[in-house]
PDB file of N, CA and C in Angstrom:
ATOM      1  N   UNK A   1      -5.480  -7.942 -20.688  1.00  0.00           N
ATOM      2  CA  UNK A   1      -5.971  -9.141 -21.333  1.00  0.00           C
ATOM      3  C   UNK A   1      -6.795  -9.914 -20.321  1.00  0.00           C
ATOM      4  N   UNK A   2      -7.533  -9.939 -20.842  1.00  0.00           N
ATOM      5  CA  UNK A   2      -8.498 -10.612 -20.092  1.00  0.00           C
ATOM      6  C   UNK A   2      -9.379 -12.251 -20.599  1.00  0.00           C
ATOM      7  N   UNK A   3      -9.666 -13.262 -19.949  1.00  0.00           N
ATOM      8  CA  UNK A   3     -10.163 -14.257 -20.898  1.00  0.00           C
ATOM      9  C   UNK A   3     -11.847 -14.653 -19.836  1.00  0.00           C
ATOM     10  N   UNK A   4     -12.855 -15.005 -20.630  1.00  0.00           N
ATOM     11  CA  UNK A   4     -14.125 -14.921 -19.651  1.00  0.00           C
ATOM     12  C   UNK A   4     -14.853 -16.150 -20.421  1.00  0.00           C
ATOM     13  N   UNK A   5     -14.474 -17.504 -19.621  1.00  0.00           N
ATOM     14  CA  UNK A   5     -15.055 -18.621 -20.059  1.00  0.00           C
ATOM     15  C   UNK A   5     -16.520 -19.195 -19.410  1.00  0.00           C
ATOM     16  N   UNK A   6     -17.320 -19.087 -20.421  1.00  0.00           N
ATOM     17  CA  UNK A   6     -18.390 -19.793 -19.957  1.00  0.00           C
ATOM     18  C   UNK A   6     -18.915 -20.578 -20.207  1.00  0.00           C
ATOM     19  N   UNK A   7     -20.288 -20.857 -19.699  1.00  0.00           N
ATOM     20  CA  UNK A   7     -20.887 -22.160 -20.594  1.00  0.00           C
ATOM     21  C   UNK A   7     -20.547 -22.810 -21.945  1.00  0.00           C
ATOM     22  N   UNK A   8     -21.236 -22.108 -22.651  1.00  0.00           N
ATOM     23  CA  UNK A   8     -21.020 -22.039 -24.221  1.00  0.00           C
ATOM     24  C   UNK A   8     -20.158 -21.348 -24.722  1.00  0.00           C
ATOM     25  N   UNK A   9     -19.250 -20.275 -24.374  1.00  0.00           N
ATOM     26  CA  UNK A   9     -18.382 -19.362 -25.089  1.00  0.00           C
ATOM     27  C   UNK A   9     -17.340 -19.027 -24.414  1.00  0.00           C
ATOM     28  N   UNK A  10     -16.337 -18.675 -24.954  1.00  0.00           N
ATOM     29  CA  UNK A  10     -14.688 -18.073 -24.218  1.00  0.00           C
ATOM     30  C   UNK A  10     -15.146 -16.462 -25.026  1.00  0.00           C
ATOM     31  N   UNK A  11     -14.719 -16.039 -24.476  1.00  0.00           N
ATOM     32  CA  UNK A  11     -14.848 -14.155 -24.294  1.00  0.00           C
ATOM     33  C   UNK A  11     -13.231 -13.448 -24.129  1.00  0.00           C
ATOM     34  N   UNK A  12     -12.632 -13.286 -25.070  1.00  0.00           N
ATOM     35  CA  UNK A  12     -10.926 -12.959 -24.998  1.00  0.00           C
ATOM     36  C   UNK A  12     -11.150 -11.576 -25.508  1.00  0.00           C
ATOM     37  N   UNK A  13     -11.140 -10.579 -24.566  1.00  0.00           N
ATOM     38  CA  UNK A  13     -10.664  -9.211 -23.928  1.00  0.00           C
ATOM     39  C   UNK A  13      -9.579  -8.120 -24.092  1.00  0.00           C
ATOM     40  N   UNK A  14      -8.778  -7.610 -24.910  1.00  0.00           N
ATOM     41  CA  UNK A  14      -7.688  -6.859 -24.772  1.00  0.00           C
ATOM     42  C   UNK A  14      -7.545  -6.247 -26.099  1.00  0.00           C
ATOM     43  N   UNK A  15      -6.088  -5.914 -26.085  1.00  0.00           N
ATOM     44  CA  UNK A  15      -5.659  -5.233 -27.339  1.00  0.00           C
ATOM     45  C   UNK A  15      -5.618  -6.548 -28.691  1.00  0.00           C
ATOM     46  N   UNK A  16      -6.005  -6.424 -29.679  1.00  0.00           N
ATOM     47  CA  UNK A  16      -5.770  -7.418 -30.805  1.00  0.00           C
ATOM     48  C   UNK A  16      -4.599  -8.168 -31.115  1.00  0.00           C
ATOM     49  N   UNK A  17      -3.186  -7.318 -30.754  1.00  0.00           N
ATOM     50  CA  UNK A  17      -2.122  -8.254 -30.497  1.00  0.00           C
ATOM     51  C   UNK A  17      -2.018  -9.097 -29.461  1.00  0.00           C
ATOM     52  N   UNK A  18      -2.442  -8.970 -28.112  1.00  0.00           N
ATOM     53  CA  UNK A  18      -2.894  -9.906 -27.193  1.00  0.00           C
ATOM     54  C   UNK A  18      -3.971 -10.637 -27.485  1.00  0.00           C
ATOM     55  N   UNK A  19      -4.812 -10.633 -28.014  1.00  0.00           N
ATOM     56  CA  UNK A  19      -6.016 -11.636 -27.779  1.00  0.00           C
ATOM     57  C   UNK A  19      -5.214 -12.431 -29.071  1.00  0.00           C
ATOM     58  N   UNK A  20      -4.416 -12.304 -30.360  1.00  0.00           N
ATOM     59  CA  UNK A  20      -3.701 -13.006 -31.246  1.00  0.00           C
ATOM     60  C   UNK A  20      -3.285 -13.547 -30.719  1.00  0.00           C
ATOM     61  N   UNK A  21      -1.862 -13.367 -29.937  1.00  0.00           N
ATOM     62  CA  UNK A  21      -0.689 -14.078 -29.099  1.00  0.00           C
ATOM     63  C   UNK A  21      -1.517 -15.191 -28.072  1.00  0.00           C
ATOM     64  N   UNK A  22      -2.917 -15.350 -27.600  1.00  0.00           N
ATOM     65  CA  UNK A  22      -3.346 -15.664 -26.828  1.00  0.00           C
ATOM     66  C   UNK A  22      -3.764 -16.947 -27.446  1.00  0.00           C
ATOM     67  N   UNK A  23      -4.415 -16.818 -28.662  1.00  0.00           N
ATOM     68  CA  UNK A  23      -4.645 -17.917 -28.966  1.00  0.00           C
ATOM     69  C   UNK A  23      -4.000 -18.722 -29.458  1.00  0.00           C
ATOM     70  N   UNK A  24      -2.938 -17.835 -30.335  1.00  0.00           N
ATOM     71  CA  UNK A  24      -1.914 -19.053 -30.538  1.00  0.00           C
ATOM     72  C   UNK A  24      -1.100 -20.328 -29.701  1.00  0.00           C
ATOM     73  N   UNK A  25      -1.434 -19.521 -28.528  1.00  0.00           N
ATOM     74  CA  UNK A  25      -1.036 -20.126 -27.601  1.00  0.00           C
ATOM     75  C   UNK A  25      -1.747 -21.260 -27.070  1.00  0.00           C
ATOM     76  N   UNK A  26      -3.369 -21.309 -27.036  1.00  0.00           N
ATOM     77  CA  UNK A  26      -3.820 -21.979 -26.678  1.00  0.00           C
ATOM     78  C   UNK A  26      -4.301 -23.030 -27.452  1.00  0.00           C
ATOM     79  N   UNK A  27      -3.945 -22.923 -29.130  1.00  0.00           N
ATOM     80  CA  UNK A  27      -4.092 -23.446 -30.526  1.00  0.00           C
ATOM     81  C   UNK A  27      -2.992 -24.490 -29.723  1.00  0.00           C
ATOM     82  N   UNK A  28      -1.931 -24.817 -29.293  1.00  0.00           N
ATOM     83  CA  UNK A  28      -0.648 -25.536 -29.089  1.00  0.00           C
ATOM     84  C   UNK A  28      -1.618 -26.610 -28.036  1.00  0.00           C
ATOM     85  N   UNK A  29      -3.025 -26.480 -27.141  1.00  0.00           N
ATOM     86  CA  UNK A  29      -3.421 -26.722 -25.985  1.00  0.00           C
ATOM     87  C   UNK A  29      -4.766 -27.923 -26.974  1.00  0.00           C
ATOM     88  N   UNK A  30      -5.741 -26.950 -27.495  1.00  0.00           N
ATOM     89  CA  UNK A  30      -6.908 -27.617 -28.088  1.00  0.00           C
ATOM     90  C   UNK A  30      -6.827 -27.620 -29.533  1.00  0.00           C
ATOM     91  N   UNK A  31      -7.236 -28.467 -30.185  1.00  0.00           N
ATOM     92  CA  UNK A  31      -7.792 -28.529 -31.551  1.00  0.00           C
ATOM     93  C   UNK A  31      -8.866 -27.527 -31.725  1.00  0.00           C
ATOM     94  N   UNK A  32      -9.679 -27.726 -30.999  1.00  0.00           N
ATOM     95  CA  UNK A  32     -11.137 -26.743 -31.546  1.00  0.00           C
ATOM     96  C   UNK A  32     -11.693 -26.341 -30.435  1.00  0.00           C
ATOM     97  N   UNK A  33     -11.955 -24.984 -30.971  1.00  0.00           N
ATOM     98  CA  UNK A  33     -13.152 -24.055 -29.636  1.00  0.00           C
ATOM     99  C   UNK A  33     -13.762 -25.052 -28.510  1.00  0.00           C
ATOM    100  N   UNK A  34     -14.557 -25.962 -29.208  1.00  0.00           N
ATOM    101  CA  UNK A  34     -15.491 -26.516 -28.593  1.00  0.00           C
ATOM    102  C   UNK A  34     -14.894 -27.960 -27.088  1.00  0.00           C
ATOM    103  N   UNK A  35     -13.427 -27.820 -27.637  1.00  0.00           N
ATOM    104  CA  UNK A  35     -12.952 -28.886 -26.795  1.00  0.00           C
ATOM    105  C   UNK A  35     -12.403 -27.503 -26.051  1.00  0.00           C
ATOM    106  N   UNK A  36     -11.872 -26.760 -25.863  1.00  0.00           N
ATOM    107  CA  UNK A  36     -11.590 -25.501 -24.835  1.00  0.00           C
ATOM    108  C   UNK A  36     -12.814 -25.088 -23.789  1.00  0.00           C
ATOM    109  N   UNK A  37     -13.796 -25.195 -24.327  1.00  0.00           N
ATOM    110  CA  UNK A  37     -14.590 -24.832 -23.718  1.00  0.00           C
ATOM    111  C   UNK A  37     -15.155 -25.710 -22.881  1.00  0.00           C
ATOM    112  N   UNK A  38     -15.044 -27.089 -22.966  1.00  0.00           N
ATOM    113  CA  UNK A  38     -15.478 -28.049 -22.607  1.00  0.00           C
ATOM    114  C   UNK A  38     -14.046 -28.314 -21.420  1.00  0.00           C
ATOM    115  N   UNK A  39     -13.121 -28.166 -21.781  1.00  0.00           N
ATOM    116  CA  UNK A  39     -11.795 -28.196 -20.665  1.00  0.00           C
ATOM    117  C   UNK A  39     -10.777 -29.370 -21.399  1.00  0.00           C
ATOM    118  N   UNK A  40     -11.497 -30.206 -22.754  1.00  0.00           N
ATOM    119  CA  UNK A  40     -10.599 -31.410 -22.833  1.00  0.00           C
ATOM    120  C   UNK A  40      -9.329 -30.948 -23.612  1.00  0.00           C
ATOM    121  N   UNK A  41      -8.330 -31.799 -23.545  1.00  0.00           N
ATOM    122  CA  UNK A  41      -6.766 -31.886 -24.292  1.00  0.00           C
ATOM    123  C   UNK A  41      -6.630 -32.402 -25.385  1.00  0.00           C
ATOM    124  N   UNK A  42      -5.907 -32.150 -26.155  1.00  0.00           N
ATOM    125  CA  UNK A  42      -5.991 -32.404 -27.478  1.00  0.00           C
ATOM    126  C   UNK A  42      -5.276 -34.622 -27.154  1.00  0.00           C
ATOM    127  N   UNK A  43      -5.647 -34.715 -27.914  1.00  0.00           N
ATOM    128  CA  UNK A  43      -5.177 -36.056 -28.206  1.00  0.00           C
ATOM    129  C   UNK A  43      -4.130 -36.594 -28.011  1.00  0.00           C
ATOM    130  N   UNK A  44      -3.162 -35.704 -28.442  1.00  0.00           N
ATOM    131  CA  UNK A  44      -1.473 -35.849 -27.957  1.00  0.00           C
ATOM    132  C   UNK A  44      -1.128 -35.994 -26.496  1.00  0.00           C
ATOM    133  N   UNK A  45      -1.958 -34.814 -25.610  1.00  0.00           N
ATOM    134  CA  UNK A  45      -2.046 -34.409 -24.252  1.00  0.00           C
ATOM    135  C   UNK A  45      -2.804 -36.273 -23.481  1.00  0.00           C
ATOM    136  N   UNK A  46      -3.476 -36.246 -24.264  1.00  0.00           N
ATOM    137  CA  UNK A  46      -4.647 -37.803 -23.521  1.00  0.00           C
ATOM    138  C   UNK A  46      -3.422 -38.654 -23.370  1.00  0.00           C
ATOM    139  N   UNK A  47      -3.169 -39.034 -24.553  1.00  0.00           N
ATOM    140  CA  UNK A  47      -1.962 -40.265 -24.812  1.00  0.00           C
ATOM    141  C   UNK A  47      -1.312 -40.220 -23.891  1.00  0.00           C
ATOM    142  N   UNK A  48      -0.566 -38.841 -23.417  1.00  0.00           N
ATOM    143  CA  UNK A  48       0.717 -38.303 -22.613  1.00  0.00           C
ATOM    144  C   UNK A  48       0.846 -38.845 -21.261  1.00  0.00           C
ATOM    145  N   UNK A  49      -0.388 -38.949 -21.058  1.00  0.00           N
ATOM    146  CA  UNK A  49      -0.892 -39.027 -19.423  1.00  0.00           C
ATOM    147  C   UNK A  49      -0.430 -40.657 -19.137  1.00  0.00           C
ATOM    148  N   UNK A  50      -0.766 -41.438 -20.096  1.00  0.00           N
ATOM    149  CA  UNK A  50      -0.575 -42.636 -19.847  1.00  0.00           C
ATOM    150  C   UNK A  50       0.714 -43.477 -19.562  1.00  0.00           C
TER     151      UNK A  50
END
């Protein structure tokens, strides 16, 4: 498994049950692609900090 983040795109690598399990995982992290890619935390995570 492999994950290959870049500019504009995340690139997730492996067998289909891993790249599944992978995102679910990271579904728990961001709301949407575009905040993953960007590095931000979901809303819950912002609040948390404070």
């Amino acid at each position: 498994m492999k994950i290959y983040k870049q500019e504009k795109a995340i690139i997730l690598t492996g067998k289909a049950w891993q790249v599944r399990h992978m995102l679910k995982n990271y579904r728990k992290d961001y709301i949407y692609i575009k905040d993953w890619i960007k590095g931000e935390k979901t809303q819950k995570e912002k609040e948390d900090k404070f």
